[in-house]
N, C-alpha and C. Protein backbone atom coordinates (compact mmCIF):
# COMPACT_ATOMS: atom_id res chain seq x y z
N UNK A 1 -53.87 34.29 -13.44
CA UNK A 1 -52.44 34.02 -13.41
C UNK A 1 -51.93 33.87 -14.84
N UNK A 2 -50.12 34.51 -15.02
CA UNK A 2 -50.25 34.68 -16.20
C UNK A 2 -49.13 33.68 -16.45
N UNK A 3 -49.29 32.28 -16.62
CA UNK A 3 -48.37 31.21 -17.06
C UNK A 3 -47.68 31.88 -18.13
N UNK A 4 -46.10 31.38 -18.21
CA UNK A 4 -45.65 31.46 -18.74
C UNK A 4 -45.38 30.46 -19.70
N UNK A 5 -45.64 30.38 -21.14
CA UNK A 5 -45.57 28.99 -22.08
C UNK A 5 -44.79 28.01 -21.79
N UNK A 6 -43.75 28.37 -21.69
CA UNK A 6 -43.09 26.85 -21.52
C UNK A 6 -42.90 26.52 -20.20
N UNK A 7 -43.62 27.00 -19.03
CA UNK A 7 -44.07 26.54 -17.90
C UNK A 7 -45.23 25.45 -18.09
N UNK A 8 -45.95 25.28 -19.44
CA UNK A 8 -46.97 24.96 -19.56
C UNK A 8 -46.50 22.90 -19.93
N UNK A 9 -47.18 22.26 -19.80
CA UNK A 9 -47.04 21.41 -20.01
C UNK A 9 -46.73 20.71 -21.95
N UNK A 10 -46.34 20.10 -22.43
CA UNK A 10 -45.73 19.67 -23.75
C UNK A 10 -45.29 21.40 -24.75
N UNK A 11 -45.40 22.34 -23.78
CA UNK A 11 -44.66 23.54 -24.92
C UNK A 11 -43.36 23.80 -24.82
N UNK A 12 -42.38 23.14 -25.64
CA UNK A 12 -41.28 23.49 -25.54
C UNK A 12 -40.60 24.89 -25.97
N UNK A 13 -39.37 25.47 -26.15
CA UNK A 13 -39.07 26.65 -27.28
C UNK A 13 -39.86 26.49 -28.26
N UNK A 14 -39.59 25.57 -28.96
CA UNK A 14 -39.91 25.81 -30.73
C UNK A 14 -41.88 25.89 -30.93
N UNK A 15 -42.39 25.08 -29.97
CA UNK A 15 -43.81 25.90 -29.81
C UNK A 15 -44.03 27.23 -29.32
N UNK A 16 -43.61 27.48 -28.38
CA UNK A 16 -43.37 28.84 -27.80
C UNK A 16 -43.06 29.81 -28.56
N UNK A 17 -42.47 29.76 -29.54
CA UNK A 17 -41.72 30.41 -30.65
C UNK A 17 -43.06 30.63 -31.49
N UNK A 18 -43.75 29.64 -31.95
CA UNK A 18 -44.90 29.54 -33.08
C UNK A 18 -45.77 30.43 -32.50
N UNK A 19 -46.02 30.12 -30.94
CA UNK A 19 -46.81 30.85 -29.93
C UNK A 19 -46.80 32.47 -30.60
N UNK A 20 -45.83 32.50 -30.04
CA UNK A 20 -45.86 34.40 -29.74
C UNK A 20 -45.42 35.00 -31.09
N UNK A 21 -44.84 33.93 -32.26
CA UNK A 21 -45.56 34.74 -33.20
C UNK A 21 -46.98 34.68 -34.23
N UNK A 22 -47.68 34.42 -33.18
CA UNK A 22 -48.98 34.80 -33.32
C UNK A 22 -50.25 35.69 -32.65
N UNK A 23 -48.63 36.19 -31.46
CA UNK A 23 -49.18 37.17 -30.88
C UNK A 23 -49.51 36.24 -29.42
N UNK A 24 -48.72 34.97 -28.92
CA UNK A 24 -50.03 34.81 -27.67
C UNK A 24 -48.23 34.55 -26.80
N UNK A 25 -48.49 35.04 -25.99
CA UNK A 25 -47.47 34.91 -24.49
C UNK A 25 -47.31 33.77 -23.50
N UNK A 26 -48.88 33.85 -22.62
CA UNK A 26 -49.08 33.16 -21.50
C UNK A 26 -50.34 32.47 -21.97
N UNK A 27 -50.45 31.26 -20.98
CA UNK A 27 -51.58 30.35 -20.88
C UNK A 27 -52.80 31.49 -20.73
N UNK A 28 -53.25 32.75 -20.16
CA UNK A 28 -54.35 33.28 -20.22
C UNK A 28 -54.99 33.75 -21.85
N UNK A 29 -53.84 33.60 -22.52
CA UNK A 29 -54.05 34.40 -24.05
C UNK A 29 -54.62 33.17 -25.15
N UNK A 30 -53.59 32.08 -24.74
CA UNK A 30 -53.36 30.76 -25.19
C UNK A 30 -55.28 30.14 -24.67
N UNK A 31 -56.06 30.05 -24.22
CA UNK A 31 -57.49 30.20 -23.31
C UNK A 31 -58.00 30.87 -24.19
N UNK A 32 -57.70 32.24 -24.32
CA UNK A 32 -59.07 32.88 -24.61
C UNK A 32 -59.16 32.56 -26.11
N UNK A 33 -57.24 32.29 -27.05
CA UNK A 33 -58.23 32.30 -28.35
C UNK A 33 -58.82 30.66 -28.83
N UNK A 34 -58.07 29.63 -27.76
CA UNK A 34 -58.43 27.98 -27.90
C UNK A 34 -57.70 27.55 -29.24
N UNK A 35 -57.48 26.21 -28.33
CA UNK A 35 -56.38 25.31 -29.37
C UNK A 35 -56.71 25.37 -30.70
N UNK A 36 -57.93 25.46 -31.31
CA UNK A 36 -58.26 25.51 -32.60
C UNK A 36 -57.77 26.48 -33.23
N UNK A 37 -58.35 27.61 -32.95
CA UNK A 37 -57.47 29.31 -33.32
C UNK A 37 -56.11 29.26 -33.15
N UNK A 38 -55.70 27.96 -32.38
CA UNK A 38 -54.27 29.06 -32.18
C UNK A 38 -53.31 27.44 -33.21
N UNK A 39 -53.86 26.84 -33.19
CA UNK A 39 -53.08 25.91 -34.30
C UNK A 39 -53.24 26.37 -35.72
N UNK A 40 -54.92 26.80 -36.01
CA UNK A 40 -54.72 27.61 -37.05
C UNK A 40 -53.85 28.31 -37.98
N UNK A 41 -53.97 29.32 -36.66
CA UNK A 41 -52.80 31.05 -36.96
C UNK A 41 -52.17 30.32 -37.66
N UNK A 42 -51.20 29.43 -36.52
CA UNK A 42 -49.90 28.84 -36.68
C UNK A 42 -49.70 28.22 -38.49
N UNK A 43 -50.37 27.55 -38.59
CA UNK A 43 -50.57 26.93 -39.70
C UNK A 43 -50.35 28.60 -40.92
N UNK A 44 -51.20 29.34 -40.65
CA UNK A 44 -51.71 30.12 -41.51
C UNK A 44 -50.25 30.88 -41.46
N UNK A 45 -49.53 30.68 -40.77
CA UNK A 45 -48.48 31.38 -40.69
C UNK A 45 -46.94 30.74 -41.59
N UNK A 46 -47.47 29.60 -42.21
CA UNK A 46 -46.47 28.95 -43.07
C UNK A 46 -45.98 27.93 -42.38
N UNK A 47 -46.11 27.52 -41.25
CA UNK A 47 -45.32 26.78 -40.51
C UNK A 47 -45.80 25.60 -40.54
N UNK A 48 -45.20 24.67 -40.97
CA UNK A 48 -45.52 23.20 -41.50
C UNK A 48 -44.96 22.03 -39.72
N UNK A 49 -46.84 22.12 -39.42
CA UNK A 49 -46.99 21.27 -38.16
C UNK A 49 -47.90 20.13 -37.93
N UNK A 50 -47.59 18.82 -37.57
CA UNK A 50 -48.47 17.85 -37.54
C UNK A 50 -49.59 17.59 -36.92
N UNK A 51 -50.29 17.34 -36.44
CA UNK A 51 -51.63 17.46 -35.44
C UNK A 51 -51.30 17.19 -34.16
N UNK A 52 -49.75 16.44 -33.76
CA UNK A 52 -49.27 16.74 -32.53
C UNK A 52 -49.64 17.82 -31.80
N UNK A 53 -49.06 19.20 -32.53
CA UNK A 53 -48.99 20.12 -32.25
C UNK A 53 -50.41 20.34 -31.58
N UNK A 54 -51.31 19.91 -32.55
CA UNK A 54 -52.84 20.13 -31.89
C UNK A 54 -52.97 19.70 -30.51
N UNK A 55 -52.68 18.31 -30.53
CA UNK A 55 -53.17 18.23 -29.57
C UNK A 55 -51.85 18.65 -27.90
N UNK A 56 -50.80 19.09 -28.87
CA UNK A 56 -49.83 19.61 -27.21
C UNK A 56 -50.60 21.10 -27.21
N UNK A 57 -51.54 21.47 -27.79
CA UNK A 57 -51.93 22.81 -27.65
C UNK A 57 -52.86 22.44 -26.48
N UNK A 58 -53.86 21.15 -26.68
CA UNK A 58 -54.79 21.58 -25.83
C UNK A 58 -54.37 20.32 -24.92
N UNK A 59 -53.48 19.82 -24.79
CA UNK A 59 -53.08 18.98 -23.40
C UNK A 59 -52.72 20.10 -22.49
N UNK A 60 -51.79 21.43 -23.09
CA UNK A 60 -51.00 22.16 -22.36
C UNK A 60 -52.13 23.05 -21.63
N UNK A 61 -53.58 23.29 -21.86
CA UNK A 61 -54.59 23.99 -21.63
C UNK A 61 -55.22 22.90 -20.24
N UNK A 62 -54.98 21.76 -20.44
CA UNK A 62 -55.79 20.62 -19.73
C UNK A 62 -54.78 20.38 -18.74
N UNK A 63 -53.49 20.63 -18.85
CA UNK A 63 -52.70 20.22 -18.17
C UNK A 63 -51.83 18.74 -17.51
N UNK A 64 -52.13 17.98 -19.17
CA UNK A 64 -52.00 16.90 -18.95
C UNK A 64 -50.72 16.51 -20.24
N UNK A 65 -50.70 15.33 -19.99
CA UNK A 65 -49.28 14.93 -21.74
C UNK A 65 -50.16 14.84 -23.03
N UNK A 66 -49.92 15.59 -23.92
CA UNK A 66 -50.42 15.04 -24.94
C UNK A 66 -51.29 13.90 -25.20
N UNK A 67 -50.24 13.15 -24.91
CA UNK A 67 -50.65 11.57 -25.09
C UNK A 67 -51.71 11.03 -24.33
N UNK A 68 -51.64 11.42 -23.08
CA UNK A 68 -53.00 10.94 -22.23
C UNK A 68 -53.95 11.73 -22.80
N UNK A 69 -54.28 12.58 -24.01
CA UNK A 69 -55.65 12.74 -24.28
C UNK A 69 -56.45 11.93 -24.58
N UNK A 70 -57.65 11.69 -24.31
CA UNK A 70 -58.40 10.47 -24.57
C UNK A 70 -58.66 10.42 -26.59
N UNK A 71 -58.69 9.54 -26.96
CA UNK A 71 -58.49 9.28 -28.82
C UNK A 71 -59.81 10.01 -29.29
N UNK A 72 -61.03 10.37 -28.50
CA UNK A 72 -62.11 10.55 -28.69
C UNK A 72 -61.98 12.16 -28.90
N UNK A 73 -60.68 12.91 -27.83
CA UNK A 73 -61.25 14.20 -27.93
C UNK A 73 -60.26 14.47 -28.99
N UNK A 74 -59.35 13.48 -29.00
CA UNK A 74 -57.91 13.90 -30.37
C UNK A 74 -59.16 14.26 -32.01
N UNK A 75 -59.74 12.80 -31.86
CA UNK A 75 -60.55 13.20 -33.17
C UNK A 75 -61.49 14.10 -33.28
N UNK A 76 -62.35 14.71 -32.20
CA UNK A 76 -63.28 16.00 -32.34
C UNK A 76 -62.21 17.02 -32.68
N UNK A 77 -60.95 17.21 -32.03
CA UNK A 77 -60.19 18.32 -32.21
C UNK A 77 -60.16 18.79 -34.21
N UNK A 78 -59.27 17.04 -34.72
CA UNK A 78 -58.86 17.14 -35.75
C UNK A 78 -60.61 17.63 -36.56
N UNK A 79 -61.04 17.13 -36.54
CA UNK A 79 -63.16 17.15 -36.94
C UNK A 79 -62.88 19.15 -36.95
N UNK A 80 -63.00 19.63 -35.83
CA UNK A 80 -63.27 20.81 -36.02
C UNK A 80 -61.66 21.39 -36.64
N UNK A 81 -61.34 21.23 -36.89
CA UNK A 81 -59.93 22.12 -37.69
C UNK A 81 -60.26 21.63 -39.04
N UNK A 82 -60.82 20.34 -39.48
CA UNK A 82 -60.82 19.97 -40.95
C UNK A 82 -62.44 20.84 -40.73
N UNK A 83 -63.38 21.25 -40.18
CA UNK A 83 -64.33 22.15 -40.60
C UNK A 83 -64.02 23.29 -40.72
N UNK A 84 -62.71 23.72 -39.87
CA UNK A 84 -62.80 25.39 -40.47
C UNK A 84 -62.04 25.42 -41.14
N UNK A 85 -61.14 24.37 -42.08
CA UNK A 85 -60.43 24.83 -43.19
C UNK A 85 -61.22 24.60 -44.01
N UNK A 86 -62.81 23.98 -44.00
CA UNK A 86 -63.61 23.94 -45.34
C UNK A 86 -63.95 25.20 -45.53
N UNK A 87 -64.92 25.43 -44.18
CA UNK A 87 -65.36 26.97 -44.47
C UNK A 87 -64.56 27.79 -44.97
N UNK A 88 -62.89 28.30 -44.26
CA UNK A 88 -62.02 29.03 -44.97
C UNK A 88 -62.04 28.82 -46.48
N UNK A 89 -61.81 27.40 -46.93
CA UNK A 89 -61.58 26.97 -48.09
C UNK A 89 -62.58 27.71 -49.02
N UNK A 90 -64.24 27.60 -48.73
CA UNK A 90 -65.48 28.16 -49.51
C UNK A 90 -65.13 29.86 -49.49
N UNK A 91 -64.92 30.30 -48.55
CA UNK A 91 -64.40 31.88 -48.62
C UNK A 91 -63.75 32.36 -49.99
């Protein structure tokens, strides 16, 4: 099924917007490349976003509020995004 973003839970326009210009549409696209990749792009794309964003990426995947993510998976999230901007960084 091909959700439509802002059917999705915490994606409003202005995420939706960041969304698809990075190329992703629906929740099936938003899946395959995972909240990490796709906060990335975003980032990589000039767009100055707080780690909110992170985690409405992958509440909207879980289907829950942001906020009810448990604090444990907020910080693995932030953990692996500060590892792949090292690696990027060593590149």
């Amino acid at each position: 099924m091909n959700t439509t973003l802002t059917d999705l839970k915490n994606i409003g326009n202005t995420s939706a917007l960041w969304l698809k210009a990075i190329g992703i549409t629906n929740k099936q696209q938003l899946q395959e490349i995972g909240t990490i990749e796709a906060y990335l792009k975003i980032q990589e794309r000039g767009i100055k976003v707080s780690k909110v964003l992170l985690y409405t990426l992958e509440g909207a995947l879980l289907d829950c509020h942001w906020n009810d993510i448990p604090e444990s998976t907020k910080q693995q999230l932030c953990l692996q995004v500060e590892q792949k901007n090292l690696v990027t960084d060593e590149l």
